[in-house]
Protein backbone atom coordinates (compact mmCIF):
# COMPACT_ATOMS: atom_id res chain seq x y z
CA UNK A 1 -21.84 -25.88 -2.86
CA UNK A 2 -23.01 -27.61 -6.03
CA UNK A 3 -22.10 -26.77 -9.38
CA UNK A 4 -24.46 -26.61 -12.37
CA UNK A 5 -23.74 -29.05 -15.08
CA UNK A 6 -25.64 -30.56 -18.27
CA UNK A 7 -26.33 -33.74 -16.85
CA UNK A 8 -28.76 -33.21 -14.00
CA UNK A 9 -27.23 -32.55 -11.18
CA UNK A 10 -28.72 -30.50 -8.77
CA UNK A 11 -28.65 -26.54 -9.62
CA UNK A 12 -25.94 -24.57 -7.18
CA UNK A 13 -28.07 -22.81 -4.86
CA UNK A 14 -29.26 -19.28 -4.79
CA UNK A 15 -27.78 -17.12 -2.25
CA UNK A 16 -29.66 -15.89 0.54
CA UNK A 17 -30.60 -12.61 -0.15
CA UNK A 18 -29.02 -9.60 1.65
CA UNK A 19 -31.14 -7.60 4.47
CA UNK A 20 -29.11 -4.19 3.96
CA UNK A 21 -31.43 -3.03 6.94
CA UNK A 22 -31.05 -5.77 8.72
CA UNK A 23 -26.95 -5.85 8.49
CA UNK A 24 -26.66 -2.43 9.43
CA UNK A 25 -29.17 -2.25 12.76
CA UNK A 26 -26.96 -5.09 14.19
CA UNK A 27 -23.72 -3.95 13.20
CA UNK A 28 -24.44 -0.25 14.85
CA UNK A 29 -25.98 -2.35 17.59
CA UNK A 30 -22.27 -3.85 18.17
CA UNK A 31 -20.70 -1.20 17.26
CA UNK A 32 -22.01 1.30 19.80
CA UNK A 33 -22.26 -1.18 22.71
CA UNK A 34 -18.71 -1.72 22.20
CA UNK A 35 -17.22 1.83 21.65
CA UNK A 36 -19.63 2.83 24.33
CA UNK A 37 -17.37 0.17 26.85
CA UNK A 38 -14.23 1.98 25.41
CA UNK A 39 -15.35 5.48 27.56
CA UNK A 40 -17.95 4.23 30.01
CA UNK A 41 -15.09 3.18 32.13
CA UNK A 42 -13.76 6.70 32.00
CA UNK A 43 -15.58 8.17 34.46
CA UNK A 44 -14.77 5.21 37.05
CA UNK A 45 -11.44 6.31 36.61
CA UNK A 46 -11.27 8.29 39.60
CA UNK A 47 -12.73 5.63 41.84
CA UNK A 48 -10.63 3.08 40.30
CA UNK A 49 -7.55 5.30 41.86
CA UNK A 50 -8.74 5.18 45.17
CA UNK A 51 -9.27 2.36 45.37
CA UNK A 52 -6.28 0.90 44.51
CA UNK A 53 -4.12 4.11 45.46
CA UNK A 54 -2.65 4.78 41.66
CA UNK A 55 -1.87 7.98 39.72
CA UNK A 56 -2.34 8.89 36.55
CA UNK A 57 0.81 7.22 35.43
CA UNK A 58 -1.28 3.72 35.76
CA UNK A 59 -4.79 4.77 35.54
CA UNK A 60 -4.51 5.50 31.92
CA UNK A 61 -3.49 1.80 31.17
CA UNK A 62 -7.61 1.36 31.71
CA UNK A 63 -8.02 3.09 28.71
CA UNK A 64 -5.00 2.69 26.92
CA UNK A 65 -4.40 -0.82 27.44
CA UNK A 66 -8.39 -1.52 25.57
CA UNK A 67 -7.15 0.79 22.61
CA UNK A 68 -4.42 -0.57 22.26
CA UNK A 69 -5.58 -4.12 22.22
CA UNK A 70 -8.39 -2.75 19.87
CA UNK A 71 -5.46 -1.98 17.17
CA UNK A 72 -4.02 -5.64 17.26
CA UNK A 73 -7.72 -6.92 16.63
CA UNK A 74 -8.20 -4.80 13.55
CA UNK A 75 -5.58 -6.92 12.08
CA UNK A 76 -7.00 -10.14 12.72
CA UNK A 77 -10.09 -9.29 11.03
CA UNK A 78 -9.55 -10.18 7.17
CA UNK A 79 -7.72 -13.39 8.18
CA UNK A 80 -10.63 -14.56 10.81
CA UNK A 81 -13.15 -13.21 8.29
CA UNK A 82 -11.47 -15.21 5.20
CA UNK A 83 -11.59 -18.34 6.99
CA UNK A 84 -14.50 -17.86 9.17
CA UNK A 85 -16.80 -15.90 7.97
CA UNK A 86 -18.19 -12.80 9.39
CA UNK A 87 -21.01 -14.48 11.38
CA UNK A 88 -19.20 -16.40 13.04
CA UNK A 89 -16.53 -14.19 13.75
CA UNK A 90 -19.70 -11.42 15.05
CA UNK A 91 -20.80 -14.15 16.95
CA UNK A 92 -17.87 -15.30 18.67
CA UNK A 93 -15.85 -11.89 19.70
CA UNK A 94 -19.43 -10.74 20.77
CA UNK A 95 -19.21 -14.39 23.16
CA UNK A 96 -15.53 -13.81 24.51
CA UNK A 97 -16.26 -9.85 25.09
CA UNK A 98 -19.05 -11.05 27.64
CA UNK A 99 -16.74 -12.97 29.56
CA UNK A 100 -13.75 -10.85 29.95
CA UNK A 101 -16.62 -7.99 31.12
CA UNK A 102 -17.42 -10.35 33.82
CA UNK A 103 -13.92 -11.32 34.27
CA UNK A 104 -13.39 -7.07 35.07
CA UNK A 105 -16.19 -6.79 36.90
CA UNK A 106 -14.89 -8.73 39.75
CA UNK A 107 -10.89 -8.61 39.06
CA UNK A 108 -9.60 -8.51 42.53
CA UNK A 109 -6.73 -6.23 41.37
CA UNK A 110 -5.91 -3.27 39.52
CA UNK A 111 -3.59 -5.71 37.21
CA UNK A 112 -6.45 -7.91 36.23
CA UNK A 113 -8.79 -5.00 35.52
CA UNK A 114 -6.30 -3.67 33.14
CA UNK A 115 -5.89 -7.53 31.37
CA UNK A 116 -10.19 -7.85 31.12
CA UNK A 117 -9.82 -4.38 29.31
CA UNK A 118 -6.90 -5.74 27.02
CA UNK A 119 -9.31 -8.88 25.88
CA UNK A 120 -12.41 -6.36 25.96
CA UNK A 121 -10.53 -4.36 23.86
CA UNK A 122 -9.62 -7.11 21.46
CA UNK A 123 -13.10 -7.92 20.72
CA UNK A 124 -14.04 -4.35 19.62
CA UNK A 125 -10.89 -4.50 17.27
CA UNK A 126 -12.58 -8.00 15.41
CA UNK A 127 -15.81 -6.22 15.44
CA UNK A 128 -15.50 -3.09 14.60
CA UNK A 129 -13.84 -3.23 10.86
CA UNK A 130 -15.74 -6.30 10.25
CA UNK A 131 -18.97 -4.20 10.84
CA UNK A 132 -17.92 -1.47 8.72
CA UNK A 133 -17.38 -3.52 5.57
CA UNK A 134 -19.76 -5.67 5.95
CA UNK A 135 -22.57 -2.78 6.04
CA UNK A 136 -20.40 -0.91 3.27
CA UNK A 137 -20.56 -4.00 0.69
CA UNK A 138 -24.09 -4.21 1.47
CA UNK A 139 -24.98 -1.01 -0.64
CA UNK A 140 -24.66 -0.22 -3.76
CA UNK A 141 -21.82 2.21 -4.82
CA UNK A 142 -24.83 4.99 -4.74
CA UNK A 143 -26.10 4.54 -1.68
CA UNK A 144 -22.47 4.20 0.17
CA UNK A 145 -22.54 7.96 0.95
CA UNK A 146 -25.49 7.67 3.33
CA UNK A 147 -24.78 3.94 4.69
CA UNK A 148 -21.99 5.30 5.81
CA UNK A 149 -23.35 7.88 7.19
CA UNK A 150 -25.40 5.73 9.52
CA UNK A 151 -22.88 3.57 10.30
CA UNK A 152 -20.88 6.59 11.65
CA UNK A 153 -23.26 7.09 14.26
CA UNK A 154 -22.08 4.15 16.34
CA UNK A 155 -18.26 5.43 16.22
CA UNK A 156 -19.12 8.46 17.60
CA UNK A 157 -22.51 8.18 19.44
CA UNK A 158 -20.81 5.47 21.41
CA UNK A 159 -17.79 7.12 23.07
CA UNK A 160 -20.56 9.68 24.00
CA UNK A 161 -23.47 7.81 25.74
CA UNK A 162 -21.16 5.23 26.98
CA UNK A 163 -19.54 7.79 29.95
CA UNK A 164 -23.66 8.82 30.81
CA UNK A 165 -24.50 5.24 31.35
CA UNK A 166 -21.19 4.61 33.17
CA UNK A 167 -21.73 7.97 35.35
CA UNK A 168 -25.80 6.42 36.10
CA UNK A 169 -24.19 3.02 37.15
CA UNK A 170 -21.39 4.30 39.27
CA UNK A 171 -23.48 6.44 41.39
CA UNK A 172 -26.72 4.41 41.70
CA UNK A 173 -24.47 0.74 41.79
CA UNK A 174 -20.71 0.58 42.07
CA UNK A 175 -18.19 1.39 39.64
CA UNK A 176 -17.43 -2.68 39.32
CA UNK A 177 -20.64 -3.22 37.18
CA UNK A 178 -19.80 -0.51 34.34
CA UNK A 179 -17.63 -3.90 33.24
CA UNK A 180 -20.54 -5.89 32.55
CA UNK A 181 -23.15 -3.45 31.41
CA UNK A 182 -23.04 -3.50 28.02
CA UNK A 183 -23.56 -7.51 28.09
CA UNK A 184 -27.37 -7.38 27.72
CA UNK A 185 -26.85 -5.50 24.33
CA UNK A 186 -24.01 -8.26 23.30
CA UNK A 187 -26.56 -11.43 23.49
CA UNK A 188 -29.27 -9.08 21.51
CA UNK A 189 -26.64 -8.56 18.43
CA UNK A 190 -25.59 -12.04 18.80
CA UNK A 191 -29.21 -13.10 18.16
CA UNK A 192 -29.36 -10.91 15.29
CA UNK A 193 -25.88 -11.55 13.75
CA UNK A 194 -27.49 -15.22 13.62
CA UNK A 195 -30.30 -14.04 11.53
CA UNK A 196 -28.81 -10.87 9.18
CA UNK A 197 -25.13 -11.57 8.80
CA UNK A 198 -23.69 -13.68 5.73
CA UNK A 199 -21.88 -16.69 6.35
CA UNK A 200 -18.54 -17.75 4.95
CA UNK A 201 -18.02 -17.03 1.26
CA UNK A 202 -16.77 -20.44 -0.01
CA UNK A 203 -15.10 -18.89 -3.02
CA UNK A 204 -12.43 -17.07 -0.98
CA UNK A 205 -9.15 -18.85 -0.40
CA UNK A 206 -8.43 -19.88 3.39
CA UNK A 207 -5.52 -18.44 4.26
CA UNK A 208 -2.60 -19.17 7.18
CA UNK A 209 -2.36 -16.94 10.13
CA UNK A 210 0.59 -15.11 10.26
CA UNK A 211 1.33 -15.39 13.68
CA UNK A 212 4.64 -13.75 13.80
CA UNK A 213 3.26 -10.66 11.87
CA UNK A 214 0.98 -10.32 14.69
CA UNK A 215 3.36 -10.97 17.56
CA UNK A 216 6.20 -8.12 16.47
CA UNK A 217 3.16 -5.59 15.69
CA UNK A 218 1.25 -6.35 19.07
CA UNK A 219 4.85 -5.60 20.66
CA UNK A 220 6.27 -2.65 19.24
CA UNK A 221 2.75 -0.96 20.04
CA UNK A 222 2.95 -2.32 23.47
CA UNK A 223 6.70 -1.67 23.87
CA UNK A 224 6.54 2.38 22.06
CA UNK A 225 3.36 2.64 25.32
CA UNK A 226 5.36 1.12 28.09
CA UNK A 227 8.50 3.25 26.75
CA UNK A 228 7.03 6.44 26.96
CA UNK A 229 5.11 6.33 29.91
CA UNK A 230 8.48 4.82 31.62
CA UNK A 231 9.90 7.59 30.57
CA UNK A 232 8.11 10.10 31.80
CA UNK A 233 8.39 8.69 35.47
CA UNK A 234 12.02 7.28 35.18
CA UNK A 235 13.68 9.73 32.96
CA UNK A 236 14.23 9.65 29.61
CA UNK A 237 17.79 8.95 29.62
CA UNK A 238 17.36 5.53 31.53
CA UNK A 239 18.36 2.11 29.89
CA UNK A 240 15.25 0.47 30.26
CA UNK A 241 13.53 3.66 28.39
CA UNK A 242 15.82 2.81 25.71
CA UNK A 243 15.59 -0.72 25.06
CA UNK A 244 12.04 -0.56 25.06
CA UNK A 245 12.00 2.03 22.07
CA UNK A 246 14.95 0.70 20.46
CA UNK A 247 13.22 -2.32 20.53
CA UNK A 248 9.59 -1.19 19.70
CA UNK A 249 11.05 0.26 16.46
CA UNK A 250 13.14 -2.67 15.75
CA UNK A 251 9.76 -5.03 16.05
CA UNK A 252 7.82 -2.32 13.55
CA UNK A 253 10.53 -2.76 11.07
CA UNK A 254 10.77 -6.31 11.11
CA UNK A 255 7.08 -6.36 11.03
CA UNK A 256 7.07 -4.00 7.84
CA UNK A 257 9.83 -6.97 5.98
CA UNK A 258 7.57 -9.53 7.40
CA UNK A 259 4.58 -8.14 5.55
CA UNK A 260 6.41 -7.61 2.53
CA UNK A 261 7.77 -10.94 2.41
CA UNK A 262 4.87 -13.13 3.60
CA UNK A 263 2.19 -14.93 1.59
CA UNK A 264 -0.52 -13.95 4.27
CA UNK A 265 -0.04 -10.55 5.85
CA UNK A 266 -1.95 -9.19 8.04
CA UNK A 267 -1.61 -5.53 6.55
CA UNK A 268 -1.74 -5.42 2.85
CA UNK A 269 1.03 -2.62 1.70
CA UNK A 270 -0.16 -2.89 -1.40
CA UNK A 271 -3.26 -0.42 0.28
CA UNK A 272 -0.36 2.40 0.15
CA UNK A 273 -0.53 2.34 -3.53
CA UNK A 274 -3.49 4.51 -3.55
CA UNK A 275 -2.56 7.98 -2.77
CA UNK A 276 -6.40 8.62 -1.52
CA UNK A 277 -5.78 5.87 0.82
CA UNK A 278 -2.72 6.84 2.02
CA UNK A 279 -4.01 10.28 3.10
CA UNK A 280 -6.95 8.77 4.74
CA UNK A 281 -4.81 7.02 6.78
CA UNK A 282 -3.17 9.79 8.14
CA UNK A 283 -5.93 11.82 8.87
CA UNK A 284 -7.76 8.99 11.09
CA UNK A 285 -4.54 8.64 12.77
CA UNK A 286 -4.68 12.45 13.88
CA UNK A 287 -8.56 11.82 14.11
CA UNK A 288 -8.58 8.76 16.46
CA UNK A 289 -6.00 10.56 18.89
CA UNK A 290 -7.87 13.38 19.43
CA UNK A 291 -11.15 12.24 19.85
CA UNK A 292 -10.34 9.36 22.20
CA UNK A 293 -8.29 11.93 23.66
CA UNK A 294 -10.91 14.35 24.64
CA UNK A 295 -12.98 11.37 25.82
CA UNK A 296 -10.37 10.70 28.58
CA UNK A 297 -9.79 14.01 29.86
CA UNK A 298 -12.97 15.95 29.65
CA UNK A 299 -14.71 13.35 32.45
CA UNK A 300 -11.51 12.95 34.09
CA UNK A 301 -11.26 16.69 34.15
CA UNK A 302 -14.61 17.77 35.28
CA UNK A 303 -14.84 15.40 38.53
CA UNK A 304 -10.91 16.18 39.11
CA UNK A 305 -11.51 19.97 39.41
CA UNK A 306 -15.03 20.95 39.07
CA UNK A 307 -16.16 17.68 42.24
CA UNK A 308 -18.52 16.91 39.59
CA UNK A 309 -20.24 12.98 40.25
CA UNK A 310 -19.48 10.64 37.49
CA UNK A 311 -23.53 10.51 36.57
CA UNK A 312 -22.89 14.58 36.21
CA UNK A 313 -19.97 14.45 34.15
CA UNK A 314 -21.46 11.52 31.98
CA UNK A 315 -24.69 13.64 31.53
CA UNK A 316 -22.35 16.37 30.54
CA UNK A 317 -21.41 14.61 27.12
CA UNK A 318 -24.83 13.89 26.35
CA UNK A 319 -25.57 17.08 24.48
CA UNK A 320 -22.51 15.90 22.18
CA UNK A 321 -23.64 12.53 21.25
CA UNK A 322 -27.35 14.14 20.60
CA UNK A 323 -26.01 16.20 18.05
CA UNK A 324 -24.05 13.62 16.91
CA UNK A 325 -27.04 11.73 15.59
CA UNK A 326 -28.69 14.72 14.07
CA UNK A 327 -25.58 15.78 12.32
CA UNK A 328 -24.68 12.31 10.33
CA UNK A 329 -27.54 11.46 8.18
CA UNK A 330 -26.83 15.25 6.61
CA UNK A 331 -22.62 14.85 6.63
CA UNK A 332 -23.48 11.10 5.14
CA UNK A 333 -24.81 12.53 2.43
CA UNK A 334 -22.73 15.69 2.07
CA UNK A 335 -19.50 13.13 1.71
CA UNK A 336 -21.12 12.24 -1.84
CA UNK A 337 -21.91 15.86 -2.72
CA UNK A 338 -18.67 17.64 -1.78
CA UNK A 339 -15.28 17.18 -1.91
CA UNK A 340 -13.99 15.12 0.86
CA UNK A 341 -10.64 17.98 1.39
CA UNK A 342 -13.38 20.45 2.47
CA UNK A 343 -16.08 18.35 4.58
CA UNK A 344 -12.69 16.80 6.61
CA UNK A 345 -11.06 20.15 6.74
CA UNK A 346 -14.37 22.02 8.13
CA UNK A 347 -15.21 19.67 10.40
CA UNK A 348 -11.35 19.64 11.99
CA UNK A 349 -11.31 22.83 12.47
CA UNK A 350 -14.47 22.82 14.30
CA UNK A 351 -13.17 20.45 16.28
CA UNK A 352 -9.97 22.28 17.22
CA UNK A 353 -12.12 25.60 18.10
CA UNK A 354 -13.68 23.17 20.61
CA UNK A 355 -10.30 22.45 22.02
CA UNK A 356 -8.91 25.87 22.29
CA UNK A 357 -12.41 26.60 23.69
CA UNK A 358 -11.89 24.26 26.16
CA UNK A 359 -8.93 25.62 27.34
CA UNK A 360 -10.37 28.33 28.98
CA UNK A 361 -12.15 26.43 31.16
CA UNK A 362 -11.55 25.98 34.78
CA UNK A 363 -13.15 24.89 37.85
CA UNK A 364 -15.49 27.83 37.93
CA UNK A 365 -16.81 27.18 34.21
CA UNK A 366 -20.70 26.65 34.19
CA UNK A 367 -21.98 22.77 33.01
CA UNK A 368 -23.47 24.06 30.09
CA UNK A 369 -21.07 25.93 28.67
CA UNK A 370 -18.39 22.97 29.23
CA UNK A 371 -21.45 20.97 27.34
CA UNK A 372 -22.20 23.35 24.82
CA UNK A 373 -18.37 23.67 24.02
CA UNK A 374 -17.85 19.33 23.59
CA UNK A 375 -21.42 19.60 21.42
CA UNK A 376 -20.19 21.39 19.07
CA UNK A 377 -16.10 19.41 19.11
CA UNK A 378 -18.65 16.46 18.36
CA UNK A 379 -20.87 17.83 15.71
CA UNK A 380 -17.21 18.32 13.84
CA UNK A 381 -15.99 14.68 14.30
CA UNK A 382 -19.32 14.26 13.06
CA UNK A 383 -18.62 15.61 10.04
CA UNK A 384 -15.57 13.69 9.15
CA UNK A 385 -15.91 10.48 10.10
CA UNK A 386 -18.10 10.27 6.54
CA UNK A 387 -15.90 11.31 4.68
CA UNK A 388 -13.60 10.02 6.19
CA UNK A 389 -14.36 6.31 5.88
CA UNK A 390 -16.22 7.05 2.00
CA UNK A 391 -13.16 8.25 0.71
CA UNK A 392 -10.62 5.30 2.38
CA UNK A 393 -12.72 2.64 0.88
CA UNK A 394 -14.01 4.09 -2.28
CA UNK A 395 -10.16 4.66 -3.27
CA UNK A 396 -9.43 0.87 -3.47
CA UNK A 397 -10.44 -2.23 -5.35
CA UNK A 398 -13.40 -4.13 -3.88
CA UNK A 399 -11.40 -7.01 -2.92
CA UNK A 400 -8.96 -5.31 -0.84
CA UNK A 401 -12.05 -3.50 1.05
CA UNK A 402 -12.60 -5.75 4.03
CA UNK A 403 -8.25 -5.36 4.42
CA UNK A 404 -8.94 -1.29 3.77
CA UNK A 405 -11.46 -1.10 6.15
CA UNK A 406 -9.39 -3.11 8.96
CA UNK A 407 -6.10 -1.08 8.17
CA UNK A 408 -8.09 2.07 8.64
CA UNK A 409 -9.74 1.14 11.59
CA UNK A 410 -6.21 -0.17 12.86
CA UNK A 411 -4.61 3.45 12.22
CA UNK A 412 -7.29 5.34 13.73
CA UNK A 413 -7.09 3.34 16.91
CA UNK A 414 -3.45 3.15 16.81
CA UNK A 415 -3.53 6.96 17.40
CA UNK A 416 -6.41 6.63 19.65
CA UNK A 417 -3.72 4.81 22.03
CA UNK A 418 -1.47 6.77 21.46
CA UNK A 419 -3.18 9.84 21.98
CA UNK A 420 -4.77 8.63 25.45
CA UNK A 421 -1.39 7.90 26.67
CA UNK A 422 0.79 11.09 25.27
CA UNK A 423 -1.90 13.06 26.96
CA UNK A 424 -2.21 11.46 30.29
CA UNK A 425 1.45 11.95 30.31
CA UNK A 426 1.12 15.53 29.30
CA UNK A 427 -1.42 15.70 32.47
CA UNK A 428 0.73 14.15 35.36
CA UNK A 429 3.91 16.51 33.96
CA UNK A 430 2.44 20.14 33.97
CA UNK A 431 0.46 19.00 37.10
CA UNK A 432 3.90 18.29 38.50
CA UNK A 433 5.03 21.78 36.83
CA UNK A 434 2.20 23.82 38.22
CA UNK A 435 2.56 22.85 41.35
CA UNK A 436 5.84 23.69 41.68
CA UNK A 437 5.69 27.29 40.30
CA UNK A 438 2.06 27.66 41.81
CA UNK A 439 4.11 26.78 45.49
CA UNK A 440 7.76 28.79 44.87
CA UNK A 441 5.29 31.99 44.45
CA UNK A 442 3.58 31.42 47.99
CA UNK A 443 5.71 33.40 50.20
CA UNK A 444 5.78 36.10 53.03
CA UNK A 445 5.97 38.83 50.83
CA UNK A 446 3.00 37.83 48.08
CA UNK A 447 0.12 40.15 49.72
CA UNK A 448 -2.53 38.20 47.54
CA UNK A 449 -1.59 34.55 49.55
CA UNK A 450 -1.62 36.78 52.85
CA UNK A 451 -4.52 38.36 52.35
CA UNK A 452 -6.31 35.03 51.01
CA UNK A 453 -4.55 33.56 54.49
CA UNK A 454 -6.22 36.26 56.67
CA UNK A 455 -9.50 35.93 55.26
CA UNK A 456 -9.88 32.49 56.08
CA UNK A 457 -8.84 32.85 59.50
CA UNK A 458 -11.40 35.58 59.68
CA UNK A 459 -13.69 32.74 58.34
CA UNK A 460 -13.11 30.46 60.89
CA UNK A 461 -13.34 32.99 64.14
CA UNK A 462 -16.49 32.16 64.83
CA UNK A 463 -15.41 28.19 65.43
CA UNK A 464 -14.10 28.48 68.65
CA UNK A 465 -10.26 27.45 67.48
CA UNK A 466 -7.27 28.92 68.45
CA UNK A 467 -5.10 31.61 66.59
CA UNK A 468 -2.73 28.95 65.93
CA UNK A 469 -5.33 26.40 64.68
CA UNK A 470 -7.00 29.10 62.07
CA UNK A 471 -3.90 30.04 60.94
CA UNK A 472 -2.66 26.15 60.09
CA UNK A 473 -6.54 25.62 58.88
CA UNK A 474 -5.79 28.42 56.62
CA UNK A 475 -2.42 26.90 55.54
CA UNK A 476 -4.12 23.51 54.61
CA UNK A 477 -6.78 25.35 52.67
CA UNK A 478 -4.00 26.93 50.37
CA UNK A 479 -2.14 23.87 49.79
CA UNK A 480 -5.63 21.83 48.45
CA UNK A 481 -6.86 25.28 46.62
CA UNK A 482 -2.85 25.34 44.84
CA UNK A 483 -3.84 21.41 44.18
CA UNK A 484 -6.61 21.87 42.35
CA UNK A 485 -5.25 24.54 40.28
CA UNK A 486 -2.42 23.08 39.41
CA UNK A 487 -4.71 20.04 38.01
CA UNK A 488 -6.64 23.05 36.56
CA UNK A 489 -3.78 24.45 34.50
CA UNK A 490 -2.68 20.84 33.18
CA UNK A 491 -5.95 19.52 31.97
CA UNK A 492 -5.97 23.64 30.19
CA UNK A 493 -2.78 22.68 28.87
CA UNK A 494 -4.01 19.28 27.56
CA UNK A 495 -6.79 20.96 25.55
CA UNK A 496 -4.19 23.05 24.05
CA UNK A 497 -2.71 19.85 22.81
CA UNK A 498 -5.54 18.39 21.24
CA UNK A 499 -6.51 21.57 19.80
CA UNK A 500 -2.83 21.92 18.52
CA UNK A 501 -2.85 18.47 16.80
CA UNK A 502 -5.96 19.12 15.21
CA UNK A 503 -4.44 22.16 13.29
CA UNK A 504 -1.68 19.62 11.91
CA UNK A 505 -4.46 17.55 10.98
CA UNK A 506 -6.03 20.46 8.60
CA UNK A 507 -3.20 21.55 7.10
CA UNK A 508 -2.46 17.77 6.34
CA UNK A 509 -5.44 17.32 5.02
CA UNK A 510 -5.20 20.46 2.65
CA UNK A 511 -1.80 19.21 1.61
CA UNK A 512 -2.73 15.62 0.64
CA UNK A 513 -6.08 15.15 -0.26
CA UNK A 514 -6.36 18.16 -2.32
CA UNK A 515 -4.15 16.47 -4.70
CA UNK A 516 -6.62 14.25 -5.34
């Protein structure tokens, strides 16, 4: 750029003036194709354990291993954005995330389907804080309330259509191409981000990367996952249990004294100054864990117990990501009217009657009541993602924004990972638990398991088989029908949870941000 001076040389350019419509269509363009590939792959989970015989031990690692991933990439995003500049950055993640999806697509193993979701995953962490303050610094302070508002949409509209589309391509295609399916969408916001998004601001300082920072964060979040879910199938007394937490919490407090010390962190402590801030933080940690929580299990749950088809239990969500994006526009610009303590608390607790609704559902439970109930957990995490985000970013200084809204972003999904994997854990335990109280109470002397044995060797009379064939017919029918409700009880149990957590997230946010 050219500076003005008295002597004639050529007047410093005028900047290109800011499309605030244009910015936000291709960020929630992004946005939503990208969250949606967080859940579409959910409902392939299933088929994804057949077909490479794996429990749910493993299978979460599809899901866990992209939001986890997602968290390191939040941190990159001030540095890349510094000394990139966010169209290029848009452009590129939105390039590399359309080659890993093919790279999934036809991963001959379950190990490289799980590293394609780790780069996938790594893409939506650039793009997704980079959106969000791009589209926030676009507005004017007044008109912040609603922008976010729209914005919002794509973080939770996505998770929701993303398992309908998945559901439509497993069952008409093959669960391979959910992988790839959101490509088309990346090369129309890469044509977009070419046109709407700003360049590099020249005035900003490049900075170093701070490659270590990002190397001991990256493993104690990968290390604290690994631990835990070792844990749960090894014991939790076992040495390799230990060294992995011992040394997951060793690499988050070196990473803390690393941040402090360096010239270039990647996290900017200094964000914890600001009490609003810190309480937001919180909150979207309790947020992201149970909202990408009850994106893994409901699909899982319904095709696990109720033999719904992945299209079905896709469809099922729709309702919730419908109301969604009637809901937003109003909570946008309710989180400039009302105090953020009571549009975050109300929509919580919404979400956690969901939940505990939820947990009274079984493999008998009608479609639309299992719909009805996630519609309205979803018109409350409508509700406070507003809020939510207004209140993180309107409590800092405007230069530390684009590091505010990556932080955030890196603490919701943080807890979104964590949250997956603590409840697929919680899953394949009380399944293991059911089972085993479900089978110690089938004996001789329980009439309800005779009975239930007689009639269906009454059932199968008429088939011409033997006495003795009915009878072990009869047996095997017992054993699958104990099965499924021992799945049943578990995935009841894993509601609980989430509804549980949810509680801790109200009173939290009563405590905290009503000091404010």
């Amino acid at each position: 750029m050219v500076a003005v001076n008295t002597e004639g040389a050529s007047p410093r350019p005028k900047p290109k003036p800011i499309n605030k419509v244009g910015i936000t269509v291709t960020a929630m363009i992004a946005m939503i194709s990208m969250i949606m590939s967080s859940t579409m792959v959910n409902v392939a989970i299933p088929d994804i354990m057949g077909a490479f015989g794996i429990g749910q031990d493993r299978a979460h690692w599809i899901s866990t291993g992209f939001l986890s991933a997602m968290t390191a990439g939040m941190l990159l995003n001030a540095w890349l954005v510094t000394n990139f500049g966010p169209r290029n950055v848009f452009i590129g993640a939105l390039a590399l995330f359309s080659v890993t999806s093919f790279a999934g697509q036809y991963a001959p193993t379950f190990e490289g389907i799980v590293a394609s979701r780790i780069m996938q995953g790594l893409c939506a962490g650039l793009i997704q804080p980079l959106a969000m303050s791009t589209v926030f610094l676009a507005y004017a302070p007044e008109e912040r309330g609603k922008a976010m508002g729209w914005f919002g949409m794509g973080i939770v509209f996505g998770p929701t259509i993303g398992p309908v589309l998945g559901g439509l391509i497993i069952d008409v295609v093959h669960w391979r191409f959910v992988f790839a399916a959101p490509v088309p969408i990346m090369f129309i916001a890469a044509g977009l981000a070419a046109i709407f998004m700003p360049g590099r601001d020249d005035t900003l300082t490049r900075a170093p990367f701070n490659l270590l920072s990002f190397m001991l964060v990256t493993a104690a979040i990968m290390l604290f996952l690994n631990g835990i879910s070792a844990g749960q199938r090894d014991g939790w007394g076992s040495n390799s249990v230990f060294f992995m937490l011992f040394a997951s919490a060793s690499s988050m407090l070196a990473f803390l004294v690393r941040e402090v010390s360096s010239p270039a962190p990647l996290l900017q402590l200094k964000l914890f100054r600001y009490w609003t801030y810190v309480a937001s933080a919180i909150i979207a940690f309790v947020f992201g864990a149970g909202m990408f929580g009850s994106l893994y299990i409901v699909p899982v749950m319904v095709q696990t117990v109720q033999g719904y088809t992945a299209l079905k239990a896709g469809l099922m969500l729709l309702p919730g990501g419908i109301a969604s994006m009637l809901v937003f526009p109003i909570a946008g610009r309710l989180s400039a009217m009302i105090q953020p303590v009571y549009t975050i608390s109300f929509g919580l607790a919404a979400f956690a009657i969901s939940c505990f609704m939820l947990a009274g559902t079984g493999m008998l439970t009608a479609f639309w009541t299992m719909a009805l109930v996630v519609a309205f957990g979803r018109v409350g995490l409508g509700i406070v993602i507003p809020s939510l985000n207004l209140s993180a970013l309107a409590s800092v200084p405007r230069e530390l924004v684009p590091y505010a809204s990556g932080t955030l972003n890196f603490i919701r999904m943080t807890g979104a990972a964590i949250g997956v994997n603590t409840l697929a854990l919680i899953l394949d335990a009380r399944t293991t638990e059911h089972g085993n109280i479900l089978r110690v109470s089938q004996t001789d002397d329980n009439p309800v398991t005779r009975e239930m044995l007689a009639a269906v060797a009454q059932r199968l009379q008429p088939t011409g088989l033997s006495e003795m064939e009915r009878a072990g017919a009869a047996m095997v029918y017992l054993k699958n029908t104990l099965v499924l409700k021992s799945h049943e009880l578990a995935f009841q149990d894993g509601y609980l949870a989430l509804g549980a957590l949810f509680v801790v997230g109200i009173a939290i946010t009563i405590l905290l941000l009503r000091r404010n």
